[in-house]
Each structure stands twice: as C-alpha cells, then as structure tokens.
N, C-alpha and C. Protein backbone atom coordinates (compact mmCIF):
# COMPACT_ATOMS: atom_id res chain seq x y z
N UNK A 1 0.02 -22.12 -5.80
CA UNK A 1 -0.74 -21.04 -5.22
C UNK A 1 0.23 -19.92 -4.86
N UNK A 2 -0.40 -18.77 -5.57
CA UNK A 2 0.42 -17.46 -4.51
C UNK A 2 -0.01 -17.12 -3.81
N UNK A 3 0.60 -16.55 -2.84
CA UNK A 3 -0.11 -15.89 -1.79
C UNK A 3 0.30 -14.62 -1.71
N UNK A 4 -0.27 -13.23 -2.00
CA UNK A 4 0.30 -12.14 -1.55
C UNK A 4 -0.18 -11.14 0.11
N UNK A 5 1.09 -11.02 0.46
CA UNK A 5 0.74 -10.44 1.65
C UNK A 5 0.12 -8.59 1.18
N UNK A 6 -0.53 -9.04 1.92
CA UNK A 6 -1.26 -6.93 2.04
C UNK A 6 -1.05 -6.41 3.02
N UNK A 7 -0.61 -5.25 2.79
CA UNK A 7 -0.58 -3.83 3.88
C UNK A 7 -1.47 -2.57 3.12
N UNK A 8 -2.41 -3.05 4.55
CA UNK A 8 -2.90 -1.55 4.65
C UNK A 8 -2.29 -0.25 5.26
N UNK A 9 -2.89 0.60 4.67
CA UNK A 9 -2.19 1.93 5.40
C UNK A 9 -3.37 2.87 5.75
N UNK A 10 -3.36 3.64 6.66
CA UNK A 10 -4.35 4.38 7.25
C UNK A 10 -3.43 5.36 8.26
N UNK A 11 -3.61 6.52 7.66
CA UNK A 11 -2.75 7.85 7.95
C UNK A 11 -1.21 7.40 8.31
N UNK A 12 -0.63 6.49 7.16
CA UNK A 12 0.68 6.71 7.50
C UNK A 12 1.14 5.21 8.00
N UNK A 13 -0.14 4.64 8.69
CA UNK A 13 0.93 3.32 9.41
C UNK A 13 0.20 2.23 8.73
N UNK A 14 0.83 1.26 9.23
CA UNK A 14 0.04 -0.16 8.71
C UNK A 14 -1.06 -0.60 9.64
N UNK A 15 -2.52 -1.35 9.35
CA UNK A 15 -3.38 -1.06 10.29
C UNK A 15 -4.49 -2.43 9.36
N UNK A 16 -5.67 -2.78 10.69
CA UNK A 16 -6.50 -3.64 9.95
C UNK A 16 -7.62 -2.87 10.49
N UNK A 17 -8.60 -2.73 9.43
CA UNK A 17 -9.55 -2.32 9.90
C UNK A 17 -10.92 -3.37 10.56
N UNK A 18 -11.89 -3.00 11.44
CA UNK A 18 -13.01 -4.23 11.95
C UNK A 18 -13.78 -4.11 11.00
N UNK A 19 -13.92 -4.81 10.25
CA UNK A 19 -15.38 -4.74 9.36
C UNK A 19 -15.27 -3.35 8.64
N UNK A 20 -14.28 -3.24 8.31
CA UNK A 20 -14.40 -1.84 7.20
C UNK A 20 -14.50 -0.33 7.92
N UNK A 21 -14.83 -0.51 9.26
CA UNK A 21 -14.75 0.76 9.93
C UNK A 21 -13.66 1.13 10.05
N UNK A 22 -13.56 2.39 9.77
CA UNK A 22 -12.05 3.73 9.60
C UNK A 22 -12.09 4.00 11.36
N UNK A 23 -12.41 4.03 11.69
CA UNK A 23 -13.03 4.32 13.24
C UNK A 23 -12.34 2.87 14.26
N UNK A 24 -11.90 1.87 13.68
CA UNK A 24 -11.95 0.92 14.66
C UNK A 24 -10.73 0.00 14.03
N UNK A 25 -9.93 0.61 13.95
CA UNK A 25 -8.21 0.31 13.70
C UNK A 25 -7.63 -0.32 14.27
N UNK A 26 -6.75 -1.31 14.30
CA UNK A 26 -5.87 -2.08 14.87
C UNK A 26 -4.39 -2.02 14.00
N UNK A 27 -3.23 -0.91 15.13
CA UNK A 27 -2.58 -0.41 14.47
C UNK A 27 -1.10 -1.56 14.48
N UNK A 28 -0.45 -2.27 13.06
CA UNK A 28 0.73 -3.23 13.05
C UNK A 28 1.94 -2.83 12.82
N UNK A 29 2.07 -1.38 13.38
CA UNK A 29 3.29 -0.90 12.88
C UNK A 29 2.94 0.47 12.33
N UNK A 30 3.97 1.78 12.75
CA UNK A 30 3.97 2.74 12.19
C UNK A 30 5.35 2.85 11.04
N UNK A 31 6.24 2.34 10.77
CA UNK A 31 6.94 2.15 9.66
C UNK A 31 6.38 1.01 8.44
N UNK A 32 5.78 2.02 7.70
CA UNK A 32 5.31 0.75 6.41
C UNK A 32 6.48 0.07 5.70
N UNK A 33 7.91 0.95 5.30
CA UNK A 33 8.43 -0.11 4.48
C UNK A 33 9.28 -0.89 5.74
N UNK A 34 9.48 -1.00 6.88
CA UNK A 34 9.89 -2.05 7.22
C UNK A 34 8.93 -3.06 7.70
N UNK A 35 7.87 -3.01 7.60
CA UNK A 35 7.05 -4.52 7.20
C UNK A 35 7.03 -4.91 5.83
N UNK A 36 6.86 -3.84 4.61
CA UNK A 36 7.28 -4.20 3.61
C UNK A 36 8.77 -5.23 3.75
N UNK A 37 9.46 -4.92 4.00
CA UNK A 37 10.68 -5.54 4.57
C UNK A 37 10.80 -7.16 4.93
N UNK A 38 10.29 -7.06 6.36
CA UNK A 38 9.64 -7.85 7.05
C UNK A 38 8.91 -9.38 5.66
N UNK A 39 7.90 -8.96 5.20
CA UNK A 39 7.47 -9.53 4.16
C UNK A 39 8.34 -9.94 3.06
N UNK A 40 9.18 -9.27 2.60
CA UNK A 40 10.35 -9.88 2.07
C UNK A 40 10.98 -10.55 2.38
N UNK A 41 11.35 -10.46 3.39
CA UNK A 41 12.12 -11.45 4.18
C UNK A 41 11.58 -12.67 4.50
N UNK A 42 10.56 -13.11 4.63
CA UNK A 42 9.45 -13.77 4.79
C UNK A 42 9.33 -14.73 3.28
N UNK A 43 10.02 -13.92 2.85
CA UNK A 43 9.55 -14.84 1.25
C UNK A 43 8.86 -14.18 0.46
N UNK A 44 7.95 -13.20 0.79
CA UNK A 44 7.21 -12.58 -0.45
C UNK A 44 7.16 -12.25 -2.12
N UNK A 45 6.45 -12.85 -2.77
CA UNK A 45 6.97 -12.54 -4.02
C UNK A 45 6.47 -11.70 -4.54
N UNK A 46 5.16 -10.57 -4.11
CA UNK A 46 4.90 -9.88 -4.51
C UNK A 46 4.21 -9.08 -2.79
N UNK A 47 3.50 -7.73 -3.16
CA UNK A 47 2.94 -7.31 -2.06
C UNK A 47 1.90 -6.60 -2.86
N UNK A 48 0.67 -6.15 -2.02
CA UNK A 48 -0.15 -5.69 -2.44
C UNK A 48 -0.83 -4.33 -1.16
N UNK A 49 -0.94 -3.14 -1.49
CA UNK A 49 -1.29 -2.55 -0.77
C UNK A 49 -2.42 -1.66 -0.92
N UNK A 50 -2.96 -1.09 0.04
CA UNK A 50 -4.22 -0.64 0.21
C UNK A 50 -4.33 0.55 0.88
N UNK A 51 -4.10 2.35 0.11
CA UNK A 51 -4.42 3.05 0.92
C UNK A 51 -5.70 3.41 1.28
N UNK A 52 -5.85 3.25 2.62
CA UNK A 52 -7.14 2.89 2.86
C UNK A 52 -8.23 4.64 2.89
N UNK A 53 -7.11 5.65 3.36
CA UNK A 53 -7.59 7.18 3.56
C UNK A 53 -7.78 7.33 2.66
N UNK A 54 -7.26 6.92 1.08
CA UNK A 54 -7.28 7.62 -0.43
C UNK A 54 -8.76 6.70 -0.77
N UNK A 55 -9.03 5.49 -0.07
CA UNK A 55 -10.34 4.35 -0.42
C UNK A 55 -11.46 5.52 0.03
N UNK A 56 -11.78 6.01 1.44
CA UNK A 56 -12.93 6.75 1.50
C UNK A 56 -12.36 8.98 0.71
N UNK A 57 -11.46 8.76 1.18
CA UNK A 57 -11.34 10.15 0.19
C UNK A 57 -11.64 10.12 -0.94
N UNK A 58 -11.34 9.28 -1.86
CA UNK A 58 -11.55 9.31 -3.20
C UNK A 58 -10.38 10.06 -4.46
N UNK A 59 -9.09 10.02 -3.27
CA UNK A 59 -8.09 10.90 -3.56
C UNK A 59 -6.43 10.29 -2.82
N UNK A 60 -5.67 9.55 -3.21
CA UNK A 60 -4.50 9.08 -2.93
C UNK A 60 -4.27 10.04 -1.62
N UNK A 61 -3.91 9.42 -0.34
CA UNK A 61 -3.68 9.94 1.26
C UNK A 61 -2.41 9.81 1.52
N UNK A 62 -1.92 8.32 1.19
CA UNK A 62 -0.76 7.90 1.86
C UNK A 62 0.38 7.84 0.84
N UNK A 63 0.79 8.90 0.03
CA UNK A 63 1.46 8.75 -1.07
C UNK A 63 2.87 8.83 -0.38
N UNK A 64 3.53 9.43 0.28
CA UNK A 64 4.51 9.13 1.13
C UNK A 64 5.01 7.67 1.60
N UNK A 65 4.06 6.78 2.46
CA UNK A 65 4.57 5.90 2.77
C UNK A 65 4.42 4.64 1.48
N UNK A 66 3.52 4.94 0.77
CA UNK A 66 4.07 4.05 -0.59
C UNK A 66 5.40 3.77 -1.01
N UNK A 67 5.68 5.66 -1.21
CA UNK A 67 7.33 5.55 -1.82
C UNK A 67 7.83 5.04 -1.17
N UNK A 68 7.44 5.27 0.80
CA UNK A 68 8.19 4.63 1.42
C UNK A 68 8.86 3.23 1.33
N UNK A 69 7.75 2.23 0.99
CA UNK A 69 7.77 1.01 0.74
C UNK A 69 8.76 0.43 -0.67
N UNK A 70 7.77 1.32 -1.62
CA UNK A 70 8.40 0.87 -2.87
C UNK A 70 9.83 1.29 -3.08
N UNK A 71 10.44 2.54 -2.26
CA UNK A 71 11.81 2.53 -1.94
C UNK A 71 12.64 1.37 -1.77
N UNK A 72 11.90 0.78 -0.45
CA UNK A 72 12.19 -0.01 0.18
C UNK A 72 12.59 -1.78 -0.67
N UNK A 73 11.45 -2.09 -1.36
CA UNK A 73 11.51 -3.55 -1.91
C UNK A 73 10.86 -3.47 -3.38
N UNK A 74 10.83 -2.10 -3.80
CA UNK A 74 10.10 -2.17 -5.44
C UNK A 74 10.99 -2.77 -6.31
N UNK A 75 12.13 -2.50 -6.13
CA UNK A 75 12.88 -3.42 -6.67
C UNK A 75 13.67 -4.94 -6.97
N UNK A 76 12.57 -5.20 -5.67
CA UNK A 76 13.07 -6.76 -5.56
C UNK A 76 11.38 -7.50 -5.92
N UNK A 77 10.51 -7.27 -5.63
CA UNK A 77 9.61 -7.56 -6.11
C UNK A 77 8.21 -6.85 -6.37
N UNK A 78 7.41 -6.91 -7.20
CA UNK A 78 6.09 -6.48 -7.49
C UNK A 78 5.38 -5.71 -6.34
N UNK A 79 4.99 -4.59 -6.79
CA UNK A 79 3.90 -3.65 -5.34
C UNK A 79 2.74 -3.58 -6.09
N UNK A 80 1.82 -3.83 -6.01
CA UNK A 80 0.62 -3.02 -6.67
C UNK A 80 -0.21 -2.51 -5.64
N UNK A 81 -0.71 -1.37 -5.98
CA UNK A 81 -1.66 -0.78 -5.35
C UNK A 81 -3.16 -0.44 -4.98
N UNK A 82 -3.93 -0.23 -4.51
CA UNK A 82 -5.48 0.24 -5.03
C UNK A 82 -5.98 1.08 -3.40
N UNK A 83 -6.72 1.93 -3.58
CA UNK A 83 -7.37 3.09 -2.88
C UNK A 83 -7.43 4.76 -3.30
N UNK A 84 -8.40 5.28 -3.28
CA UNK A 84 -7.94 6.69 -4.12
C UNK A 84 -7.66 6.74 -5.52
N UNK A 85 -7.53 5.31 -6.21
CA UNK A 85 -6.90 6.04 -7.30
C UNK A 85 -7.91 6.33 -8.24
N UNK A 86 -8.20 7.47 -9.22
CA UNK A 86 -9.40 7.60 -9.28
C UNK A 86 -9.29 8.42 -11.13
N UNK A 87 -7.67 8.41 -11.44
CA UNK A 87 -7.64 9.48 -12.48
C UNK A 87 -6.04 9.50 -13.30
N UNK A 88 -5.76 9.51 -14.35
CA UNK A 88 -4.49 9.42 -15.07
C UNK A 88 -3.42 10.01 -14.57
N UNK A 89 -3.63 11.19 -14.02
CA UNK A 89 -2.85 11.71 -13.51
C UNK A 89 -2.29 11.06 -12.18
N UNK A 90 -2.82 10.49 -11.27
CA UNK A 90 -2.46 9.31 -9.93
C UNK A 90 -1.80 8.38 -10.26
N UNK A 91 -2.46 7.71 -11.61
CA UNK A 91 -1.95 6.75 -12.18
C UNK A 91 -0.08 7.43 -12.45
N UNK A 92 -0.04 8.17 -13.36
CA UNK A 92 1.23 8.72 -13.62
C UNK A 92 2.16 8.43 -12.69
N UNK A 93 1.71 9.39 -11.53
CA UNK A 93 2.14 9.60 -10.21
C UNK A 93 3.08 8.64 -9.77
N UNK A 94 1.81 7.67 -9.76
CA UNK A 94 2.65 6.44 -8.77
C UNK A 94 3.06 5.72 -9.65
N UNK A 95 3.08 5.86 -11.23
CA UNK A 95 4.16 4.59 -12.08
C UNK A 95 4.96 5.08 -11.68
N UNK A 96 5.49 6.49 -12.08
CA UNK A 96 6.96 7.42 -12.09
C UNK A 96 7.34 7.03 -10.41
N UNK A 97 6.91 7.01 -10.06
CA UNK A 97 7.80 6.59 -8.66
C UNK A 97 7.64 5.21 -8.45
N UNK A 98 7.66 4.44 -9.21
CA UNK A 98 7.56 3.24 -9.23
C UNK A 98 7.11 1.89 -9.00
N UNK A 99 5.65 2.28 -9.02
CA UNK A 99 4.64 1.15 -8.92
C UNK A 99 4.34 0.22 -10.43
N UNK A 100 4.38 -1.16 -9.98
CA UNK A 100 4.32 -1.49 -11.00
C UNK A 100 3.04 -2.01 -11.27
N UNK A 101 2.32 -2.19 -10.49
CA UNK A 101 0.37 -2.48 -10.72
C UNK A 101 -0.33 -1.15 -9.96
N UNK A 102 -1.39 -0.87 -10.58
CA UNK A 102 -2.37 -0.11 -9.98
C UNK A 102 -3.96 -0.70 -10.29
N UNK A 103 -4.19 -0.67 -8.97
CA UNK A 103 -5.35 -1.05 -8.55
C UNK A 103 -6.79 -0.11 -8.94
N UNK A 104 -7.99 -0.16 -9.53
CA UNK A 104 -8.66 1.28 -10.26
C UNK A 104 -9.96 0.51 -10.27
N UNK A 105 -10.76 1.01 -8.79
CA UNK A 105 -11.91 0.53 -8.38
C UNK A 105 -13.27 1.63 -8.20
C-alpha cells in the first residue's frame, strides 16, 4: 500500500477545510514547503497537493507556494497536483517549473 500525504493550500498556507467550506479553515502551517519537508522526512514517497483557491476559482491561486514546495522536494520525490487547472497553458506552467503529475478535474 502507498500512502500519499496531501497538502492543501488555501491563500498561501497549508489548511483543512470542514466539509469543503472555504469559510471554515483549519490553518497547519503557513510555510508549505517546509511541511512538504516535514513529509519527506517522514518517509514520503510521493506528495500530492491541492490548490484549493485555484479549485473554486477555476484558475491556479497558489502558484507560488507550489514552486515553493516543488523547490523544496521535487526532486527527491513525485508532486502532483490538482485545483484550477483548467487549460494547456497551466498545464505548461507547472510542468516547466516542475511538476511531475497534474491533476485535470
């Protein structure tokens, strides 16, 4: 069994939402790649993340703290993504800076 850990992001930090409400956040950290980190360290063999502002925008939000992350551990293991992404050009986006899954819901 794998297990991949997820981070959400919601304006920037890592966060769980209650039942899907944007409104009712529970915030785990305002540095995403050092829980990315964190999770590595942990063992992670892959991570999976979720911008959650680009999920109701319909438009990638947190493109910053991605890189942040994938700065951080894209090179040691697998990131894939999904929220916002909505169009080839996003897609582009975030291969060239180095995502290696994208998520397209």
């Amino acid at each position: 069994m794998l297990l991949i850990p997820a981070i959400d992001l919601k304006d920037g930090r890592c966060v769980r939402l209650k039942q899907g409400d944007m409104e009712q956040a529970t915030v785990f950290g305002d540095d995403p790649a050092a829980i990315a980190r964190e999770w590595l360290a942990k063992g992670a063999r892959r991570l999976h993340l979720v911008d959650l502002n680009g999920a109701f925008a319909g438009k990638p939000q947190n493109f910053s703290a991605v890189r942040s992350i994938l700065k951080a551990v894209g090179d040691d293991i697998p990131v894939q993504l999904g929220g916002g992404i909505r169009d080839l050009d996003t897609i582009e986006k975030y291969i060239d800076g180095g995502l290696r899954y994208v998520i397209i819901g």
